[in-house]
PDB file of N, CA and C in Angstrom:
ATOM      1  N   UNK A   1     -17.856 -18.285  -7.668  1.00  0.00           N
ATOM      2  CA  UNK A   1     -18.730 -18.064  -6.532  1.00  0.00           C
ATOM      3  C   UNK A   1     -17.905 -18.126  -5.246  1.00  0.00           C
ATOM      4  N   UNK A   2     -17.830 -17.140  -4.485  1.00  0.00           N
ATOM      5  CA  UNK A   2     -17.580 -17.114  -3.336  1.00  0.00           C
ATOM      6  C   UNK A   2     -18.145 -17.431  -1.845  1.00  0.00           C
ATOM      7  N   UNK A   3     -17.609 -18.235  -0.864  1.00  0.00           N
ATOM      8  CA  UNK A   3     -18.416 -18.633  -0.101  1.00  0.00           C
ATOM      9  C   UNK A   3     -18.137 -17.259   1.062  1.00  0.00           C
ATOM     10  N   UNK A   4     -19.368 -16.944   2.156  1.00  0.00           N
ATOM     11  CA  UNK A   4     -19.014 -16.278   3.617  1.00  0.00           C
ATOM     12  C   UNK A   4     -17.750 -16.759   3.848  1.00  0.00           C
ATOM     13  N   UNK A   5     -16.499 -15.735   4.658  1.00  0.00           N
ATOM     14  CA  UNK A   5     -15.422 -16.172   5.088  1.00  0.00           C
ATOM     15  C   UNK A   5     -14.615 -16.417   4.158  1.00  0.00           C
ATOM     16  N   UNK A   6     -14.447 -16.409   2.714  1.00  0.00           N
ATOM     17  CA  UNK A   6     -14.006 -17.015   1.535  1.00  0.00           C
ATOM     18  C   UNK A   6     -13.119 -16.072   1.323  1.00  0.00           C
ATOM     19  N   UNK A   7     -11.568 -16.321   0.595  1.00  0.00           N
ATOM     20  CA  UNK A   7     -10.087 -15.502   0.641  1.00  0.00           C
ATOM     21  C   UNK A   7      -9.968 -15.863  -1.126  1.00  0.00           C
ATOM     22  N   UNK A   8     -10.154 -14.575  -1.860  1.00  0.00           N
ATOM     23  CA  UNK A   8      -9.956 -14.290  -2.851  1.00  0.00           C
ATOM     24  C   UNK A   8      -8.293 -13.457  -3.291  1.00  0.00           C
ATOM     25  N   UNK A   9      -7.653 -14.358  -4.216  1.00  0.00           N
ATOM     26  CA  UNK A   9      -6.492 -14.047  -4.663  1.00  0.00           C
ATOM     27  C   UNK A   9      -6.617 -13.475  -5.342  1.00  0.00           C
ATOM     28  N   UNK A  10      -5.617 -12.041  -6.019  1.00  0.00           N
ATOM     29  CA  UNK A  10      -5.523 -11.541  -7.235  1.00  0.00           C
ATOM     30  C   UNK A  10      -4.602 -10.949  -7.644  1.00  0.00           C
ATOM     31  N   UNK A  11      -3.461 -10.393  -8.537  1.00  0.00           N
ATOM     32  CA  UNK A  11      -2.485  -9.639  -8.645  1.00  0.00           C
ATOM     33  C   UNK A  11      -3.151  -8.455  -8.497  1.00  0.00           C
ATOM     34  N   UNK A  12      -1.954  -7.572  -8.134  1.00  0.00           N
ATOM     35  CA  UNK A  12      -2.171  -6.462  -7.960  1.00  0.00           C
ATOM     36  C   UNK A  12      -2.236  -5.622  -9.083  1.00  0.00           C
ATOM     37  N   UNK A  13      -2.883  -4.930  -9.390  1.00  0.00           N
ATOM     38  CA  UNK A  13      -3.287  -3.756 -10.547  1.00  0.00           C
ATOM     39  C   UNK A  13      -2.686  -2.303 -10.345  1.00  0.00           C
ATOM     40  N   UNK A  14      -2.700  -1.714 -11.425  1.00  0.00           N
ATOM     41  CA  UNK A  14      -2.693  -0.015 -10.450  1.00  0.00           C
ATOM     42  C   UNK A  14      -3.500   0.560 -10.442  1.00  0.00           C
ATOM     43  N   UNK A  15      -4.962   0.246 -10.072  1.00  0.00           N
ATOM     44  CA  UNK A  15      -5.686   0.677  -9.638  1.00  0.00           C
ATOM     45  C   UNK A  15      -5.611   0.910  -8.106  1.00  0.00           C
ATOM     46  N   UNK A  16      -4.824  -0.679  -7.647  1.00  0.00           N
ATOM     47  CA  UNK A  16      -4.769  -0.611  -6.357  1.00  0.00           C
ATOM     48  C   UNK A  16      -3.757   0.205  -5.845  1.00  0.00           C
ATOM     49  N   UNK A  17      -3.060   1.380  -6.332  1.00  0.00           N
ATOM     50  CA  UNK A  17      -1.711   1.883  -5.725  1.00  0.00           C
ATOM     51  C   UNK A  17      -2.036   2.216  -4.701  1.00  0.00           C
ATOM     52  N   UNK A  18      -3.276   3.363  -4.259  1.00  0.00           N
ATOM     53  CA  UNK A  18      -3.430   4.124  -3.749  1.00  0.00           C
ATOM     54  C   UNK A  18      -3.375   3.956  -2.207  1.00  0.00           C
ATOM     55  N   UNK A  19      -4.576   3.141  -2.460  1.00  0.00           N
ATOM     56  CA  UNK A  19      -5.137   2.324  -1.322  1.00  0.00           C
ATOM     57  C   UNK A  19      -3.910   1.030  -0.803  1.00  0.00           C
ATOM     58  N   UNK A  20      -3.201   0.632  -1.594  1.00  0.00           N
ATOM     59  CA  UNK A  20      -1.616  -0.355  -0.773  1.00  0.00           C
ATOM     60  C   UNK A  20      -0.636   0.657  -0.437  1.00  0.00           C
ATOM     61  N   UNK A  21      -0.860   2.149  -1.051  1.00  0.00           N
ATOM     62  CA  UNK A  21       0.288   3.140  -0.196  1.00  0.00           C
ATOM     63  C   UNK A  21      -0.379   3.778   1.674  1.00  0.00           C
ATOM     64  N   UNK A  22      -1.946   4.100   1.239  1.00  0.00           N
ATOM     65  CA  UNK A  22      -2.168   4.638   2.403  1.00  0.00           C
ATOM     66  C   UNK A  22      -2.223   3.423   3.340  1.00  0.00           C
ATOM     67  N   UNK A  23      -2.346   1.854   2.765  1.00  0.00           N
ATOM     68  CA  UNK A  23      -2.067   1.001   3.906  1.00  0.00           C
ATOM     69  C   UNK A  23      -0.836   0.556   4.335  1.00  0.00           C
ATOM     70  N   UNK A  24       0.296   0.786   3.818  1.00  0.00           N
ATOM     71  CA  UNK A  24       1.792   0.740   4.139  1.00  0.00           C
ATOM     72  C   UNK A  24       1.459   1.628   4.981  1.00  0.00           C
ATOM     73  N   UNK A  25       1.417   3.301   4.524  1.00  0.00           N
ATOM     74  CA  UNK A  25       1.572   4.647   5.481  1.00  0.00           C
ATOM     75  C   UNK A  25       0.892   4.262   6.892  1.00  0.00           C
ATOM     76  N   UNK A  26      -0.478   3.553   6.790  1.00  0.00           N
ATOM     77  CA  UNK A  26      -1.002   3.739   8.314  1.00  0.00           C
ATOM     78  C   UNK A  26      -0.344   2.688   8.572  1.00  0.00           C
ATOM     79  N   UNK A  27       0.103   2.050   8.338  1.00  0.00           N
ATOM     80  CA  UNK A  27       0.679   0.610   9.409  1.00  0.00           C
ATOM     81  C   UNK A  27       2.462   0.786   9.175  1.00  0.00           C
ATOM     82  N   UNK A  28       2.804   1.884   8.812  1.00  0.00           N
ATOM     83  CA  UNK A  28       4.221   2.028   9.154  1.00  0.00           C
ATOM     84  C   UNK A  28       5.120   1.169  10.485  1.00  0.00           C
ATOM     85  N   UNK A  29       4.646   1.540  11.217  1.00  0.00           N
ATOM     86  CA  UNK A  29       5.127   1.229  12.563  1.00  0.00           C
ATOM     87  C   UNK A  29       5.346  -0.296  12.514  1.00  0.00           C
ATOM     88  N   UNK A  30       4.424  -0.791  12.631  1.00  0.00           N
ATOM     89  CA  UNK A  30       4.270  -2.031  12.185  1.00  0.00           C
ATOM     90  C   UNK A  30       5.470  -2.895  11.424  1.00  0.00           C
ATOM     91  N   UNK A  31       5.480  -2.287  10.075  1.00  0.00           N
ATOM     92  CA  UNK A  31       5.891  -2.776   9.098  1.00  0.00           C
ATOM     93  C   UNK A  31       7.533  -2.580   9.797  1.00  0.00           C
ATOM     94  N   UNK A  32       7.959  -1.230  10.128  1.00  0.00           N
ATOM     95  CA  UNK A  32       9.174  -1.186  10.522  1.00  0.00           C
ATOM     96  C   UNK A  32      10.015  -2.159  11.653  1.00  0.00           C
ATOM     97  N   UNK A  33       8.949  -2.393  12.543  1.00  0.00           N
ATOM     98  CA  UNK A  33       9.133  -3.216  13.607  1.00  0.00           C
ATOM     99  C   UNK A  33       9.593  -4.737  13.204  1.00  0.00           C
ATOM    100  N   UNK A  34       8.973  -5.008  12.258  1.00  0.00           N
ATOM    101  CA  UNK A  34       8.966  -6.389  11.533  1.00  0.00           C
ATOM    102  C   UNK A  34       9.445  -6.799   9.982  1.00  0.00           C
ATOM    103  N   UNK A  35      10.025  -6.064   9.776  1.00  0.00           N
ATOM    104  CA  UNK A  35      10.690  -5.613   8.279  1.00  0.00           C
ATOM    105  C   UNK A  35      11.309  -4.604   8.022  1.00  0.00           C
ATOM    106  N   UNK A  36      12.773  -4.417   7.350  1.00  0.00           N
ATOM    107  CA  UNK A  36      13.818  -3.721   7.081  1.00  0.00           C
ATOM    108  C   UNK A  36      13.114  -2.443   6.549  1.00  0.00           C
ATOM    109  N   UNK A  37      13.083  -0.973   7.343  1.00  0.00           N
ATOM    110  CA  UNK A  37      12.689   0.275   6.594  1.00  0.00           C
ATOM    111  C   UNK A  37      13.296   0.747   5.476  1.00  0.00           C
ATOM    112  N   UNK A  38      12.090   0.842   4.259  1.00  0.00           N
ATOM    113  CA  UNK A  38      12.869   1.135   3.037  1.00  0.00           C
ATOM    114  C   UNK A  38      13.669   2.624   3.291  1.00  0.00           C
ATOM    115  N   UNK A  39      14.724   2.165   2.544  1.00  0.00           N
ATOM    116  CA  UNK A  39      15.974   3.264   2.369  1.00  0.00           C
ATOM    117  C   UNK A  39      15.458   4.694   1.173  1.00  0.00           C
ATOM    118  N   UNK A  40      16.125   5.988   1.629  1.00  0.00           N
ATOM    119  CA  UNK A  40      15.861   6.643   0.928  1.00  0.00           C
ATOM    120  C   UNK A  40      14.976   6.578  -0.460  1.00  0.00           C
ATOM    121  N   UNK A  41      15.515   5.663  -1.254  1.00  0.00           N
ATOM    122  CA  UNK A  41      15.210   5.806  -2.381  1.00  0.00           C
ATOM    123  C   UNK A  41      13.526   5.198  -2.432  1.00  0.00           C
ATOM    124  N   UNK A  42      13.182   4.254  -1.883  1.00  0.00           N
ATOM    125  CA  UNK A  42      11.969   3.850  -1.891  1.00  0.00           C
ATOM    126  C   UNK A  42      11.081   4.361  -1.278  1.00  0.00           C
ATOM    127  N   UNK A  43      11.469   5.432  -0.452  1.00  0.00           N
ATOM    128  CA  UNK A  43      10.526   7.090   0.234  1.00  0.00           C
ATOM    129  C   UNK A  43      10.515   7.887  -0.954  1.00  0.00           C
ATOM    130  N   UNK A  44      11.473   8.371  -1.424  1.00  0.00           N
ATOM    131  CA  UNK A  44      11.271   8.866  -2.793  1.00  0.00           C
ATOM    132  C   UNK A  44       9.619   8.339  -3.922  1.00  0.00           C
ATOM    133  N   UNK A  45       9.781   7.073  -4.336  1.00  0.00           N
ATOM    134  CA  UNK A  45       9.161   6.196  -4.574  1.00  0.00           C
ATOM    135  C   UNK A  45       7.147   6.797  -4.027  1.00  0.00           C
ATOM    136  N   UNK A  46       7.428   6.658  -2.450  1.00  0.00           N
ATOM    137  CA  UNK A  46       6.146   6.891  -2.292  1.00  0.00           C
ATOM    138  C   UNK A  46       5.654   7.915  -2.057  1.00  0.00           C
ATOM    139  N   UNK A  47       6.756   9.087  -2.280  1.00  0.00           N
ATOM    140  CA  UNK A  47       6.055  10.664  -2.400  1.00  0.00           C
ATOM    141  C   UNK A  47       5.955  10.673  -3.991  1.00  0.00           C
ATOM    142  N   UNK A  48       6.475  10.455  -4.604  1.00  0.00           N
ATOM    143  CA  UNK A  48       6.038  10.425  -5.962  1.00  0.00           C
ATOM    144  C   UNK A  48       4.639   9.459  -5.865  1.00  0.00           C
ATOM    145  N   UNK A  49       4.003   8.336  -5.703  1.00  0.00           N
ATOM    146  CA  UNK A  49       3.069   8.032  -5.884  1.00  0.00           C
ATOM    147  C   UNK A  49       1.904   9.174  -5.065  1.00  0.00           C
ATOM    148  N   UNK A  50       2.275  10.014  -4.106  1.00  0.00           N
ATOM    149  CA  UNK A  50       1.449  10.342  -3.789  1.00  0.00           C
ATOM    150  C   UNK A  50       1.247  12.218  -4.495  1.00  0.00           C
ATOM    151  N   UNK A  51       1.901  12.191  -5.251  1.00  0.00           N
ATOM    152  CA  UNK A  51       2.130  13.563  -5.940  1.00  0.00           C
ATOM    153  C   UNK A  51       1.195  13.163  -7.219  1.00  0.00           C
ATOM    154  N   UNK A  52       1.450  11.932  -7.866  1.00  0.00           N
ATOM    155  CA  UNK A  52       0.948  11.355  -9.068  1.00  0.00           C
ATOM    156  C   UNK A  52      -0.698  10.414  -9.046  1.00  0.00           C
ATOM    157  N   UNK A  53      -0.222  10.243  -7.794  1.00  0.00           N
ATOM    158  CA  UNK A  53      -1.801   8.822  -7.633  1.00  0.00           C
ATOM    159  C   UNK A  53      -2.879   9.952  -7.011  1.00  0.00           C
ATOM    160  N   UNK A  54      -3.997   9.650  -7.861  1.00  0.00           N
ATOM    161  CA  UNK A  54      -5.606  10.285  -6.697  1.00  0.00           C
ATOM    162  C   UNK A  54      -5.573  10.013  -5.410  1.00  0.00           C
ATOM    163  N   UNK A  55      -6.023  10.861  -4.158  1.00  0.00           N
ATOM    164  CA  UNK A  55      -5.869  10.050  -3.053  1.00  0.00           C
ATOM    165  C   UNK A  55      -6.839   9.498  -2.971  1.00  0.00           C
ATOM    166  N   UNK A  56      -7.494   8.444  -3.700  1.00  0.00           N
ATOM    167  CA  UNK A  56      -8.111   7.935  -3.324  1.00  0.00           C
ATOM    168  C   UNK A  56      -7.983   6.493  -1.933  1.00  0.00           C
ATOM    169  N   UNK A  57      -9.116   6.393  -0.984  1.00  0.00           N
ATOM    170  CA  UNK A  57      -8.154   5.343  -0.283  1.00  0.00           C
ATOM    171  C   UNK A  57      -7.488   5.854   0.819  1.00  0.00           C
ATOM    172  N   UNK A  58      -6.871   7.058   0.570  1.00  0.00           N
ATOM    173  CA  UNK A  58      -6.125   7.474   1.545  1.00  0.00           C
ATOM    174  C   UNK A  58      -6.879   8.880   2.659  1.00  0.00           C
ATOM    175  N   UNK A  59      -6.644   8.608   4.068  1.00  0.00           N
ATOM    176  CA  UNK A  59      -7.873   9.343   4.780  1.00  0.00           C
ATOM    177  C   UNK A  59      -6.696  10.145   5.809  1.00  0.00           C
TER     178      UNK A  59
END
């Protein structure tokens, strides 16, 4: 049971790809500002998820 305001943990699935790529993609900026931009190979990485994954999630 969860309370209002209540922070539920869970591993991540791959269900969730989609929707943790289009939220990397919109908060790029962000992420770059405050964490090392992945190198080639891990751009690779997320055009393949997005060639392979439904877009679901992603707007």
């Amino acid at each position: 049971m969860t309370t209002p305001g209540s922070v539920t943990i869970r591993t991540l699935q791959a269900d969730d790809a989609a929707a943790l790529l289009a939220f990397e993609i919109a908060n790029r900026a962000w992420f770059e500002q405050h964490i090392e931009p992945r190198d080639r190979a891990g751009r690779r990485i997320e055009l393949r998820h997005l060639l392979v994954l439904p877009p679901r999630g992603i707007t």
